[in-house]
C-alpha atoms as a PDB file:
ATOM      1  CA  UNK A   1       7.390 -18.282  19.463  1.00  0.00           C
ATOM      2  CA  UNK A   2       5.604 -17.887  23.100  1.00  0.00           C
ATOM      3  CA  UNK A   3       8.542 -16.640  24.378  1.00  0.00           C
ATOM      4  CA  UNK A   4      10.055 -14.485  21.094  1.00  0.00           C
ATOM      5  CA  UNK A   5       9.153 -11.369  22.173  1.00  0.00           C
ATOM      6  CA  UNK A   6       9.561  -8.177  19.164  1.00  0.00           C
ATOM      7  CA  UNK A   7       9.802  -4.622  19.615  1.00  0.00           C
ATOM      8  CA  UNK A   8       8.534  -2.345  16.880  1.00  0.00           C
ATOM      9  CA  UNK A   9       9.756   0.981  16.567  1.00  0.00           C
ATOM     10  CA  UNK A  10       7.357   2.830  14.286  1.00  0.00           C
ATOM     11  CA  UNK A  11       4.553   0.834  15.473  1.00  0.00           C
ATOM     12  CA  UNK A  12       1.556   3.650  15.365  1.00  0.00           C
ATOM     13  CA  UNK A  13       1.834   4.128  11.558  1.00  0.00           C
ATOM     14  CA  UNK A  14       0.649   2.396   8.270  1.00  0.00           C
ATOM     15  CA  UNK A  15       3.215  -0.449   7.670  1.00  0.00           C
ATOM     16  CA  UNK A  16       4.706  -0.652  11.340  1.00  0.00           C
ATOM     17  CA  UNK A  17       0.984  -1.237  12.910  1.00  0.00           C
ATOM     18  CA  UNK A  18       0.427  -3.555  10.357  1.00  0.00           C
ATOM     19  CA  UNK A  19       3.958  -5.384  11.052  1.00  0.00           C
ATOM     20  CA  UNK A  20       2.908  -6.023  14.179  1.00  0.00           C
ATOM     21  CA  UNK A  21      -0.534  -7.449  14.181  1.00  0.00           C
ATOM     22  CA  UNK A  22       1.091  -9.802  11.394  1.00  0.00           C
ATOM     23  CA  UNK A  23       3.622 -10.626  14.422  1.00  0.00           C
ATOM     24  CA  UNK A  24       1.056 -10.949  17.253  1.00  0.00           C
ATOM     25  CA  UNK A  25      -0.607 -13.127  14.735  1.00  0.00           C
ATOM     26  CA  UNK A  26       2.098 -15.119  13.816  1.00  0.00           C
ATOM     27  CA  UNK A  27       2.556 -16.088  17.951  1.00  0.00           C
ATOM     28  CA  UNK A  28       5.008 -13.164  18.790  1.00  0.00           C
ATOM     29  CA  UNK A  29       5.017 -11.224  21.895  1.00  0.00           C
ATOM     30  CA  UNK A  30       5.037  -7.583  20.716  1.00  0.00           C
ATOM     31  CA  UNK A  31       5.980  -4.279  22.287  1.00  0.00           C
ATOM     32  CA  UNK A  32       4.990  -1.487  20.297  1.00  0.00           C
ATOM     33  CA  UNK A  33       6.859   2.052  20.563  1.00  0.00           C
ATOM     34  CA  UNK A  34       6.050   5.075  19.030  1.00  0.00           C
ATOM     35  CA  UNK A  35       5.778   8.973  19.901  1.00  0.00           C
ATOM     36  CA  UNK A  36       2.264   8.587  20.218  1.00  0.00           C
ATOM     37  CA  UNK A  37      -0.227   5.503  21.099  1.00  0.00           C
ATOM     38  CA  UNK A  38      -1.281   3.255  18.275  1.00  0.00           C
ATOM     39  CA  UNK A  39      -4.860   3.302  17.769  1.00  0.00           C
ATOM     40  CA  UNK A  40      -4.485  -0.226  16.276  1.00  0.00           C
ATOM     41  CA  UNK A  41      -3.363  -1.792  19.043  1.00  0.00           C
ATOM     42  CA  UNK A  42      -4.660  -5.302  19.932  1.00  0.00           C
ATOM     43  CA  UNK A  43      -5.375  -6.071  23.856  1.00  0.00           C
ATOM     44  CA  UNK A  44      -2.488  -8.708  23.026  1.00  0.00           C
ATOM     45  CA  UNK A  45       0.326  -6.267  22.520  1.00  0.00           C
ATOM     46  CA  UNK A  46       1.831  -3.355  25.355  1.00  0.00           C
ATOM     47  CA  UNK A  47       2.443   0.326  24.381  1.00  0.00           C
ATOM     48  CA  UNK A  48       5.463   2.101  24.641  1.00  0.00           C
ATOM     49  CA  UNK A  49       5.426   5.674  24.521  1.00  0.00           C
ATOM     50  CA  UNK A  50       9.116   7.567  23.346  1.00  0.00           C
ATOM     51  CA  UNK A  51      10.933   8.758  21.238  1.00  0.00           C
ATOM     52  CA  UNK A  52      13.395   7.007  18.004  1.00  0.00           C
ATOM     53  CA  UNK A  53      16.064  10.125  18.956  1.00  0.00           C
ATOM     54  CA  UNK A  54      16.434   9.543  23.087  1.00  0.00           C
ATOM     55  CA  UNK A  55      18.528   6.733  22.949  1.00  0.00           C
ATOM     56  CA  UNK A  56      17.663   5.982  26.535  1.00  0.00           C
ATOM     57  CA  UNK A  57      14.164   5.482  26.169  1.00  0.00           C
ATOM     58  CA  UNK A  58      15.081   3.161  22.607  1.00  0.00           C
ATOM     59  CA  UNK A  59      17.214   0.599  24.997  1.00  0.00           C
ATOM     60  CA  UNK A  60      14.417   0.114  27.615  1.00  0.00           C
ATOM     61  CA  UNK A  61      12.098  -0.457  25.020  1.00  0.00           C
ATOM     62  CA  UNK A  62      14.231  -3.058  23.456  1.00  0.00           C
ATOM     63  CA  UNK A  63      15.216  -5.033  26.673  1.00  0.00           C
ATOM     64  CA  UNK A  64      13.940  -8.569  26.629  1.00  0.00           C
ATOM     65  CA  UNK A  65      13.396  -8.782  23.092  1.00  0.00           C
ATOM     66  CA  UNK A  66      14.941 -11.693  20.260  1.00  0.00           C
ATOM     67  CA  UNK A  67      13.910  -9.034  17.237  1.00  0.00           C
ATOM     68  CA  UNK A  68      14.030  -5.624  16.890  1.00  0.00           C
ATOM     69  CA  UNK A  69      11.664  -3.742  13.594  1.00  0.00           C
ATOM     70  CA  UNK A  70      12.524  -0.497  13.055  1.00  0.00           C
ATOM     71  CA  UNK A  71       9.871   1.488  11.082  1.00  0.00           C
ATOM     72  CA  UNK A  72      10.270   4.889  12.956  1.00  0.00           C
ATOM     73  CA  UNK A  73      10.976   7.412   9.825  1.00  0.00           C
ATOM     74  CA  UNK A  74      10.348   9.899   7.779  1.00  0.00           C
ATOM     75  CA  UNK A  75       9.020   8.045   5.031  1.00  0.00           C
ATOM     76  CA  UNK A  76       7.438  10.909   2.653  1.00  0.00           C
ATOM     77  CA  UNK A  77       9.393  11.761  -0.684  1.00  0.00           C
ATOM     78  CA  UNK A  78       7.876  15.390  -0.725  1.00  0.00           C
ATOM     79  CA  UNK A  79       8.098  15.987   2.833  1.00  0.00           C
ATOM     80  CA  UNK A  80      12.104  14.687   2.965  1.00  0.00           C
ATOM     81  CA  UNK A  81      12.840  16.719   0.342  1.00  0.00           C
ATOM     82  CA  UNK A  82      11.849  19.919   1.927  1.00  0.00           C
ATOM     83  CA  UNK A  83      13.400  18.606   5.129  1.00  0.00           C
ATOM     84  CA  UNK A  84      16.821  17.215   4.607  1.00  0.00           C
ATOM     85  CA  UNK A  85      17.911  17.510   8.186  1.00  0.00           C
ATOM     86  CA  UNK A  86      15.452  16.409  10.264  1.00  0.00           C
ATOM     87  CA  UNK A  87      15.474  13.278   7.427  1.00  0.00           C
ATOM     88  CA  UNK A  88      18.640  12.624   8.224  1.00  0.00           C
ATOM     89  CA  UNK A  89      18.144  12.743  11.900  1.00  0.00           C
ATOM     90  CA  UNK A  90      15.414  10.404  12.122  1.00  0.00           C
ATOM     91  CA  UNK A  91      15.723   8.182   9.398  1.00  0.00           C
ATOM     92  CA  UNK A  92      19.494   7.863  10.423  1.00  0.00           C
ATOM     93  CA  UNK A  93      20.334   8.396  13.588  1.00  0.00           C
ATOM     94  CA  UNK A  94      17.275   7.740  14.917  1.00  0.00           C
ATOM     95  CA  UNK A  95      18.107   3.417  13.283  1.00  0.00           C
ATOM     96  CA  UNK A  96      21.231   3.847  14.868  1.00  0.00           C
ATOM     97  CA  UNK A  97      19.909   4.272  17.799  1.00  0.00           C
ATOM     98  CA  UNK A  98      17.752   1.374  17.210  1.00  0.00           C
ATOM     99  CA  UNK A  99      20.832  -0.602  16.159  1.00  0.00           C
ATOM    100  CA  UNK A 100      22.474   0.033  19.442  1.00  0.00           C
ATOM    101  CA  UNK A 101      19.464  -1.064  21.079  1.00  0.00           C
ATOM    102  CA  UNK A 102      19.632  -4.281  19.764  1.00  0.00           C
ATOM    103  CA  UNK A 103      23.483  -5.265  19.866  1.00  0.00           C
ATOM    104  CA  UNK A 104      23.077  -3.962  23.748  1.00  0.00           C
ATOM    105  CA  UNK A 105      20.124  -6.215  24.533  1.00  0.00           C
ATOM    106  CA  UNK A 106      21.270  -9.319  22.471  1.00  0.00           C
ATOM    107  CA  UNK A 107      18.659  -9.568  19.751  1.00  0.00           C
ATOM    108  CA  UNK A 108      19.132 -12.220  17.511  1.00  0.00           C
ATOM    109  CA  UNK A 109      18.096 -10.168  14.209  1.00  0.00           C
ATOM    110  CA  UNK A 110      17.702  -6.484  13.610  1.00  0.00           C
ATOM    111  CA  UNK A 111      15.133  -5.346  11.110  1.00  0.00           C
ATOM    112  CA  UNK A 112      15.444  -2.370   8.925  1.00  0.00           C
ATOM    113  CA  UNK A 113      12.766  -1.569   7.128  1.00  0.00           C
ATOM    114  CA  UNK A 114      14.216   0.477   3.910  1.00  0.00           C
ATOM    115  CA  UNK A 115      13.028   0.859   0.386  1.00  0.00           C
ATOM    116  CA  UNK A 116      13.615  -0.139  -3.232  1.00  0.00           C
ATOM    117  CA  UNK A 117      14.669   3.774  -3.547  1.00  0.00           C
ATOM    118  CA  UNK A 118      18.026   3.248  -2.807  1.00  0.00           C
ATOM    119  CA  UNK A 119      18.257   1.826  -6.027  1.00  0.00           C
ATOM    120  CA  UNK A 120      17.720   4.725  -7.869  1.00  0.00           C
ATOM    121  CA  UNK A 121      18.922   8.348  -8.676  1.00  0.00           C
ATOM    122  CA  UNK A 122      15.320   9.571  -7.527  1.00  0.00           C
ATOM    123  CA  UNK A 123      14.103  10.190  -4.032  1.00  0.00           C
ATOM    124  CA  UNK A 124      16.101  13.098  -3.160  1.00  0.00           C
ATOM    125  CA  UNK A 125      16.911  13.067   0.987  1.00  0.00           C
ATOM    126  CA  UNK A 126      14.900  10.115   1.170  1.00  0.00           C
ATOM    127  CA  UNK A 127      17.070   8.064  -0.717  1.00  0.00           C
ATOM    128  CA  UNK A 128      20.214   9.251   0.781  1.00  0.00           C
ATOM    129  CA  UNK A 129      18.831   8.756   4.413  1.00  0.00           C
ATOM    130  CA  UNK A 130      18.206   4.803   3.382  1.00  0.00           C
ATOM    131  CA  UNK A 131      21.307   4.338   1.607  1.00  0.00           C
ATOM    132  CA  UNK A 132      22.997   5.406   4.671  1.00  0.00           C
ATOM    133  CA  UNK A 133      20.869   3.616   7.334  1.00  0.00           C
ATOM    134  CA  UNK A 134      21.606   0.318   5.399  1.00  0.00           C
ATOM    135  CA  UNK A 135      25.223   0.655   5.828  1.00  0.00           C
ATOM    136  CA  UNK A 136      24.902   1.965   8.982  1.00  0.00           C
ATOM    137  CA  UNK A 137      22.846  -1.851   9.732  1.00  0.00           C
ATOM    138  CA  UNK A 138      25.535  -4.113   7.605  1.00  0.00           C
ATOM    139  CA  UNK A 139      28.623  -2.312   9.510  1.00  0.00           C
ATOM    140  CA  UNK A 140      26.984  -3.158  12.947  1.00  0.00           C
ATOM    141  CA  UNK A 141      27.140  -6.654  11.873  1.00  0.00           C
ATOM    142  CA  UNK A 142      30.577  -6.471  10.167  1.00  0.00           C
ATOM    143  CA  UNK A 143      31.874  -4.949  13.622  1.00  0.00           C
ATOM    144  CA  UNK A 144      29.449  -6.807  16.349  1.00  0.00           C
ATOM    145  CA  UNK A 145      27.932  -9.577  14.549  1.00  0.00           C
ATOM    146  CA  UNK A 146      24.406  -8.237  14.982  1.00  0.00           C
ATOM    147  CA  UNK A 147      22.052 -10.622  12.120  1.00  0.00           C
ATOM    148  CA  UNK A 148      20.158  -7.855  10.254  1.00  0.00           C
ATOM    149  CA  UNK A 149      17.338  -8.340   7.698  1.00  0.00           C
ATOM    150  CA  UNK A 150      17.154  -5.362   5.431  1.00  0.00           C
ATOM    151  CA  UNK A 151      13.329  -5.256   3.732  1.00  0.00           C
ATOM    152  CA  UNK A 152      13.128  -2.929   0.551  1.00  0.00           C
ATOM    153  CA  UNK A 153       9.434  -2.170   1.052  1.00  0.00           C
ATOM    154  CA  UNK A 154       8.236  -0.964  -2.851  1.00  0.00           C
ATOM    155  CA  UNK A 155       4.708   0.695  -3.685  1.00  0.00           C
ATOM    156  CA  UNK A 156       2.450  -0.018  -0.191  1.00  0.00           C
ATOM    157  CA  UNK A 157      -0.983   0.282  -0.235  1.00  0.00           C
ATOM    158  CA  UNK A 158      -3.817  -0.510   2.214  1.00  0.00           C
ATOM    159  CA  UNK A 159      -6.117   0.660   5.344  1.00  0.00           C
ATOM    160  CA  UNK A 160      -4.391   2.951   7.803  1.00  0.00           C
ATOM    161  CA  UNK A 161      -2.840   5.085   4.982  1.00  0.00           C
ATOM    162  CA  UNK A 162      -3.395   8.698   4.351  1.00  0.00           C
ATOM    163  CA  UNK A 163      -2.655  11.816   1.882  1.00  0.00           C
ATOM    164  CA  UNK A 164       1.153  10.678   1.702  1.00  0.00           C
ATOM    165  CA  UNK A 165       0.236   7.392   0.176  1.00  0.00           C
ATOM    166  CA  UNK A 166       0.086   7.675  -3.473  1.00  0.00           C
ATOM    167  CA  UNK A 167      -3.087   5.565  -4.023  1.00  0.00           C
ATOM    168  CA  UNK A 168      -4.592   6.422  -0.635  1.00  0.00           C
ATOM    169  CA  UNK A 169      -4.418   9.964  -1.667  1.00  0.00           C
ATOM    170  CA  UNK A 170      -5.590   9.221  -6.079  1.00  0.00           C
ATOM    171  CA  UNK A 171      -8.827   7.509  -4.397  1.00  0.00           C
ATOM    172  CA  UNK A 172      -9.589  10.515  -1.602  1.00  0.00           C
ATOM    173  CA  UNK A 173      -9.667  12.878  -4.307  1.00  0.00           C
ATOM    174  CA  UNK A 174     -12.315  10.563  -6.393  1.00  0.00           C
ATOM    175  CA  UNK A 175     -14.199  10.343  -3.869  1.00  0.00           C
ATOM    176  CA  UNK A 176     -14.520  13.994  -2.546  1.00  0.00           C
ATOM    177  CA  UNK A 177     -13.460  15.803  -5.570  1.00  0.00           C
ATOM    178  CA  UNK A 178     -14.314  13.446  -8.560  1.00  0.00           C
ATOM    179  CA  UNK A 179     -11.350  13.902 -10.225  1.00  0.00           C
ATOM    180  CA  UNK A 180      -7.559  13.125  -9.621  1.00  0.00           C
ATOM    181  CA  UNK A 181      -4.659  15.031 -10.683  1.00  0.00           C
ATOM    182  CA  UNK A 182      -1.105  13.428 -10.805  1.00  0.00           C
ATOM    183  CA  UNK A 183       2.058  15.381 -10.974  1.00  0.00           C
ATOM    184  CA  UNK A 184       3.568  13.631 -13.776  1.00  0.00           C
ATOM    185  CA  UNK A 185       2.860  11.835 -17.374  1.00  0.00           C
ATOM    186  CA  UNK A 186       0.910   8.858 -15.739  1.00  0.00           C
ATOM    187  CA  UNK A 187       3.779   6.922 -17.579  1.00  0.00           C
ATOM    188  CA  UNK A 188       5.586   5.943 -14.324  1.00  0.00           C
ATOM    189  CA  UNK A 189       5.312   2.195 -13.575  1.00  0.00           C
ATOM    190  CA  UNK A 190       4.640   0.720 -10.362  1.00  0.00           C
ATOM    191  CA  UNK A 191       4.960  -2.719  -8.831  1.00  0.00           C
ATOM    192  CA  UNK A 192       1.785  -2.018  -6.165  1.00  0.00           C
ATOM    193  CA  UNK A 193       1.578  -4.384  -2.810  1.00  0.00           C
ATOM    194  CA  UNK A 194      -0.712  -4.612  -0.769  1.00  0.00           C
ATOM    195  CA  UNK A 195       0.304  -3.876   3.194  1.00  0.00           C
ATOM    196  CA  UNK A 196      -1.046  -6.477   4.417  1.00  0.00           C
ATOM    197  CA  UNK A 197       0.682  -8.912   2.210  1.00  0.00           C
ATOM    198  CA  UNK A 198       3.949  -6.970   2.482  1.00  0.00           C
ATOM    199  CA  UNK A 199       3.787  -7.647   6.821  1.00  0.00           C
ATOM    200  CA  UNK A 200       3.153 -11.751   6.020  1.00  0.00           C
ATOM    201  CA  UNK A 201       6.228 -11.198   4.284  1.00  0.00           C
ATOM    202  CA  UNK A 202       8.039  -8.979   6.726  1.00  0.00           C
ATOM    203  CA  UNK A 203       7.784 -12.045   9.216  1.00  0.00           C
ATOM    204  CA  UNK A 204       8.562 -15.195   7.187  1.00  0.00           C
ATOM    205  CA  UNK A 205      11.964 -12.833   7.010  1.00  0.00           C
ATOM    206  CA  UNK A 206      12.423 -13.923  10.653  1.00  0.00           C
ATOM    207  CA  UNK A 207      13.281 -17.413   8.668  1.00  0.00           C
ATOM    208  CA  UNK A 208      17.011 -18.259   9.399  1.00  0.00           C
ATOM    209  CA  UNK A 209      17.733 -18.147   5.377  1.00  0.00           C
ATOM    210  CA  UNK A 210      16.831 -14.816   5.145  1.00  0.00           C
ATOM    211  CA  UNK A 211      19.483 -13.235   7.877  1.00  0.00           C
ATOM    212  CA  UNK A 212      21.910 -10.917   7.093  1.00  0.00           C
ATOM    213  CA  UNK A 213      20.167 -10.706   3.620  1.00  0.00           C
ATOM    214  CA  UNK A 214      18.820  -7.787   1.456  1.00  0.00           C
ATOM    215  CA  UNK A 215      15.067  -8.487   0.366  1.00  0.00           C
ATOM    216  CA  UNK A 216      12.801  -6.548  -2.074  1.00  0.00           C
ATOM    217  CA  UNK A 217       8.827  -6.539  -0.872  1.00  0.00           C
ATOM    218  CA  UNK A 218       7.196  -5.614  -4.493  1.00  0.00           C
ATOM    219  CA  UNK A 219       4.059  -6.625  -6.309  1.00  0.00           C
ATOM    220  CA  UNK A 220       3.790  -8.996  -8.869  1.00  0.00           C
ATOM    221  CA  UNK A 221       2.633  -7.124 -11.664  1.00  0.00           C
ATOM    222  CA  UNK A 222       4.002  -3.655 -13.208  1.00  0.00           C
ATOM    223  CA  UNK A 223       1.352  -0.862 -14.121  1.00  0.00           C
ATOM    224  CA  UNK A 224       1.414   2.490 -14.966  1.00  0.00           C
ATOM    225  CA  UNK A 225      -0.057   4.982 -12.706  1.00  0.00           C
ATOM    226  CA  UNK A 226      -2.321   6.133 -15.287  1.00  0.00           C
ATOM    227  CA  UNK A 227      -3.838   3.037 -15.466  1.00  0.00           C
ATOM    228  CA  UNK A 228      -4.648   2.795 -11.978  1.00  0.00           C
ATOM    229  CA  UNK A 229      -6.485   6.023 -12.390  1.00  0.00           C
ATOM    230  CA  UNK A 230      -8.516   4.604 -14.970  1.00  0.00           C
ATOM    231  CA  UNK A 231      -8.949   1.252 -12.843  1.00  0.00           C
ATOM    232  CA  UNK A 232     -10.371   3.890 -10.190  1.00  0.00           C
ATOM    233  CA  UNK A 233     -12.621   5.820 -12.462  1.00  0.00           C
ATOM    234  CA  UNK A 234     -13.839   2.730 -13.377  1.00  0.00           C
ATOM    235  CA  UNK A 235     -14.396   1.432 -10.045  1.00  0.00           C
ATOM    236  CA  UNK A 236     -16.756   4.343  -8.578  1.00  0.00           C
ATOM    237  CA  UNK A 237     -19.913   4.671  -9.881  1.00  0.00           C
ATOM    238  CA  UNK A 238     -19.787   8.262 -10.826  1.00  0.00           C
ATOM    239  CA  UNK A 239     -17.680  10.372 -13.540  1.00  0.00           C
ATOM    240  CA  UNK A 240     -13.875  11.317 -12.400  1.00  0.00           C
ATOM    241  CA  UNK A 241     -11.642  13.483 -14.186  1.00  0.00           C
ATOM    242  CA  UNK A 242      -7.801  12.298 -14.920  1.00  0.00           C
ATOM    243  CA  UNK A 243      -5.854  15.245 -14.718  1.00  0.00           C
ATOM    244  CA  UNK A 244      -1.722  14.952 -15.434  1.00  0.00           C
ATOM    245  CA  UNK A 245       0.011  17.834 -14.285  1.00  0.00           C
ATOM    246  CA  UNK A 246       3.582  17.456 -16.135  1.00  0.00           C
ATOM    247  CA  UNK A 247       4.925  20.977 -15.218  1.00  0.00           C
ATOM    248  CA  UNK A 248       5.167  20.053 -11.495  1.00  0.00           C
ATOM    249  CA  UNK A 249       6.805  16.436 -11.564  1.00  0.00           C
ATOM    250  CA  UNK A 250       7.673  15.149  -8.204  1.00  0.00           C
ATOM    251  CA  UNK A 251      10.856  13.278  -7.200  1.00  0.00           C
ATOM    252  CA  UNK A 252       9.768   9.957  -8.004  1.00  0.00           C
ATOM    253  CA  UNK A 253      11.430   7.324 -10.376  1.00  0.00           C
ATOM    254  CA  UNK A 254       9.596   6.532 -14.346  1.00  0.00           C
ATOM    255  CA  UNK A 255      10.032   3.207 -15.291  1.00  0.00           C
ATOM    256  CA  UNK A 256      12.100   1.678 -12.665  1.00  0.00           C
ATOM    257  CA  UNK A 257      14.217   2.210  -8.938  1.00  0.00           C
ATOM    258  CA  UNK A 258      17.394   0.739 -10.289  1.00  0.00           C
ATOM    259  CA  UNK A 259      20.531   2.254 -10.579  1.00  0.00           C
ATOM    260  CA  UNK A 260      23.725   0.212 -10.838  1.00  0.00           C
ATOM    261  CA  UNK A 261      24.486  -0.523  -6.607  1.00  0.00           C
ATOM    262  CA  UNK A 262      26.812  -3.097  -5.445  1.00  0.00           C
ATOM    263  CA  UNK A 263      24.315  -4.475  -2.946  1.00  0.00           C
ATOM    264  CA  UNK A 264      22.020  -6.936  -4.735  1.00  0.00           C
ATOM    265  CA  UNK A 265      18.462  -7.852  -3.458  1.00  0.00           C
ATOM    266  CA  UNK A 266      16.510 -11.000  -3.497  1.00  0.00           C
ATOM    267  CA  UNK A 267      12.585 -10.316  -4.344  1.00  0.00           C
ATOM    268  CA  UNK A 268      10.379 -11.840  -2.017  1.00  0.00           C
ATOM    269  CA  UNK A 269       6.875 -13.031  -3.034  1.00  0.00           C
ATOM    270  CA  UNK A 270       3.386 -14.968  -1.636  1.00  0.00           C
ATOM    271  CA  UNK A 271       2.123 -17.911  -3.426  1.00  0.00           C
ATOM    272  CA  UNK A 272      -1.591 -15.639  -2.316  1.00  0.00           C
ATOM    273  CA  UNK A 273      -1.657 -12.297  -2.752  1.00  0.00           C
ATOM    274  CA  UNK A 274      -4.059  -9.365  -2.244  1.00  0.00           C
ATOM    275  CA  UNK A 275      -5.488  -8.472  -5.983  1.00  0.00           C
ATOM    276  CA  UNK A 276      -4.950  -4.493  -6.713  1.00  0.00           C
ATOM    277  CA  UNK A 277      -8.470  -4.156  -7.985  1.00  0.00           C
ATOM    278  CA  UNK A 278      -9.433  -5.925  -4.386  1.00  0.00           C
ATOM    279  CA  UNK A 279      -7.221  -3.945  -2.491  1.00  0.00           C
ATOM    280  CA  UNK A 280      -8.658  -0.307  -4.113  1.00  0.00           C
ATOM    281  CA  UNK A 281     -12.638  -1.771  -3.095  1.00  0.00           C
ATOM    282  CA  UNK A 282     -10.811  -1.906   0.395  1.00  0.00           C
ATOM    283  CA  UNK A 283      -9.150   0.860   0.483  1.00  0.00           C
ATOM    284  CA  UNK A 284     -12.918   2.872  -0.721  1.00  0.00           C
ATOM    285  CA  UNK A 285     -14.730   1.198   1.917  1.00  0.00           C
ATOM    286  CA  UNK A 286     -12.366   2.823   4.954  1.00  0.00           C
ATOM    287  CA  UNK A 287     -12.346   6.221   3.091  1.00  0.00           C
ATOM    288  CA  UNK A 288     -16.569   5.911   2.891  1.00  0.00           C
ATOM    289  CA  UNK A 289     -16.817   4.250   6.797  1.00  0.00           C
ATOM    290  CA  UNK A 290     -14.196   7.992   7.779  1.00  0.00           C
ATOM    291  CA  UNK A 291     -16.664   9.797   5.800  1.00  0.00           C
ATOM    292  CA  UNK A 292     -19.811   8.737   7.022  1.00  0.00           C
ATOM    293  CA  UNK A 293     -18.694   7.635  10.571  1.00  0.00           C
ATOM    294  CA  UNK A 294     -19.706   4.234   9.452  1.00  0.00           C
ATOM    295  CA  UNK A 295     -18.856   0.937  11.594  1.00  0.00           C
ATOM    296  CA  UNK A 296     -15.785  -1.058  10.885  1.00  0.00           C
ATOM    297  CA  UNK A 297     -18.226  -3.962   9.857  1.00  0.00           C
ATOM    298  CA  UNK A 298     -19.804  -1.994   7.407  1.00  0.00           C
ATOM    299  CA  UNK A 299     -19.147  -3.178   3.996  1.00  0.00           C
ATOM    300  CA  UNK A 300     -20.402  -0.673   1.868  1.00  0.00           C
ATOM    301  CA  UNK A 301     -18.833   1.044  -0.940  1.00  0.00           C
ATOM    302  CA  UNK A 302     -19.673   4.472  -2.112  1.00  0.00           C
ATOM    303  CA  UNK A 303     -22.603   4.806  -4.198  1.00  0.00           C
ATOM    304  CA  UNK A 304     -24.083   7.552  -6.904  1.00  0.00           C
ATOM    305  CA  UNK A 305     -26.209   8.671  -3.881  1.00  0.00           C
ATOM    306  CA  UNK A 306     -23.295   9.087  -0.895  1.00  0.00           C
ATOM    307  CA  UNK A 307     -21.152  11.943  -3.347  1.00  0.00           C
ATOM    308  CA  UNK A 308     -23.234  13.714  -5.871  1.00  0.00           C
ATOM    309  CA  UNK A 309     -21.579  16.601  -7.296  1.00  0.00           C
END
């Protein structure tokens, strides 16, 4: 692997930065690219600067590399509904540009990271934007023979997330509001993973079995959102509302993604996982260290005396 080297479009954000530290862990070289520097970036990895839409830019950034991640996206629900063009443009496009990138360097597998919404009749723009990306990726290899992975990323949660992450967002309002509203029943079910189990994953794909193959990256257990509310309230050690606003549902799916598609995917799974009641205490101790300007190595959690009403 000394000599794989990766580029990772997307890099600065929540799953892409996390993508590639599970890469430069794994023995990768990695090039990160992004529109603005990644403040996760290890002294291991080099920092592109560009842009997903110049295709210019996307081919030097790919030269020399065996794999090619793209993560660069507009990956909000509410946000890609209110934006269908610029969706389209960047979640589209901008992989096609990606995809050229890699048949014109050589890479050996292209990497698109998608999600279990294009499954379903939910997600609005969103949806259609990954629908059409992932044909976009299985037509370059029908027509050049570029190896694709597609990875149908399902509930993420984790450090580096903010207000458009569903959980990040449920535990920032315990914490500075104590209380949490949902826009919905509380009904909807959920299959949470954790990030950092969901970039393991997103390298074992680099696995010859697993080209040219469409994988679902899941938790292992369903719950209902409601209950993860609860699971917070119970978690802090002061009072927090549950508020379910049901006039003002979202685009989001109930019970399940799935529609009837004619592209089946395989679910991937670890043997080890990150437990969700784990993964919340983390998530609470980088919302208290942004709070109180604390150090990374301090592992507090919020107590009665940090947020009294």
């Amino acid at each position: 692997m000394q000599n794989e080297s990766v580029v990772v479009f997307g890099a600065s954000g929540f799953l892409g930065s996390h993508v590639a530290d599970a890469l430069s862990a794994a023995g990768y070289r990695v090039r990160l690219f992004d529109r603005s520097p990644s403040p996760y970036q290890k002294n291991n990895q080099e920092m592109v600067i560009g842009d997903i839409m110049d295709l210019d830019q996307v081919i030097e950034a790919a030269k020399g590399a065996t794999y090619v991640y793209n993560f660069a996206a507009i990956a909000d629900i509410d946000e890609a509904n209110d934006k269908p063009i610029p969706t389209a443009t960047i979640n589209v496009l901008g992989n096609m540009h990606a995809l050229e990138a890699a048949r014109i360097v050589g890479a050996r597998r292209f990497v698109f990271a998608s999600s279990v919404y294009v499954y379903s009749e939910s997600g609005s723009f969103y949806r259609a934007s990954k629908q059409a990306a992932e044909r976009f990726t299985e037509t370059y290899h029908e027509r050049y023979g570029l190896n694709y992975s597609i990875l149908r990323y399902g509930s993420l949660y984790g450090r580096r997330s903010d207000k458009r992450n569903g959980i990040y967002r449920m535990l920032h309002e315990a914490v500075a509001h104590h209380s949490i509203t949902y826009k919905g029943s509380g009904e909807a079910l959920r299959e949470y993973i954790h990030v950092e189990d969901a970039a393991r994953m997103s390298v074992q794909i680099l696995a010859p079995e697993f080209a040219n193959r469409h994988l679902i990256l899941t938790g292992q257990e369903k719950m209902r959102i409601k209950d993860v509310m609860r699971m917070i309230s119970e978690i802090l050690p002061w009072p927090v509302e549950l508020h379910f606003d049901e006039a003002n549902m979202v685009h989001h799916y109930e019970i399940t993604p799935y529609a009837f598609q004619p592209r089946i995917g395989r679910k991937l799974v670890l043997n080890e996982h990150v437990d969700l009641g784990q993964g919340i205490l983390d998530c609470l101790r980088e919302i208290h260290q942004d709070q109180h300007h604390a150090d990374e190595n301090d592992d507090a959690t919020p107590t009665t005396s940090d947020n009294r009403a």
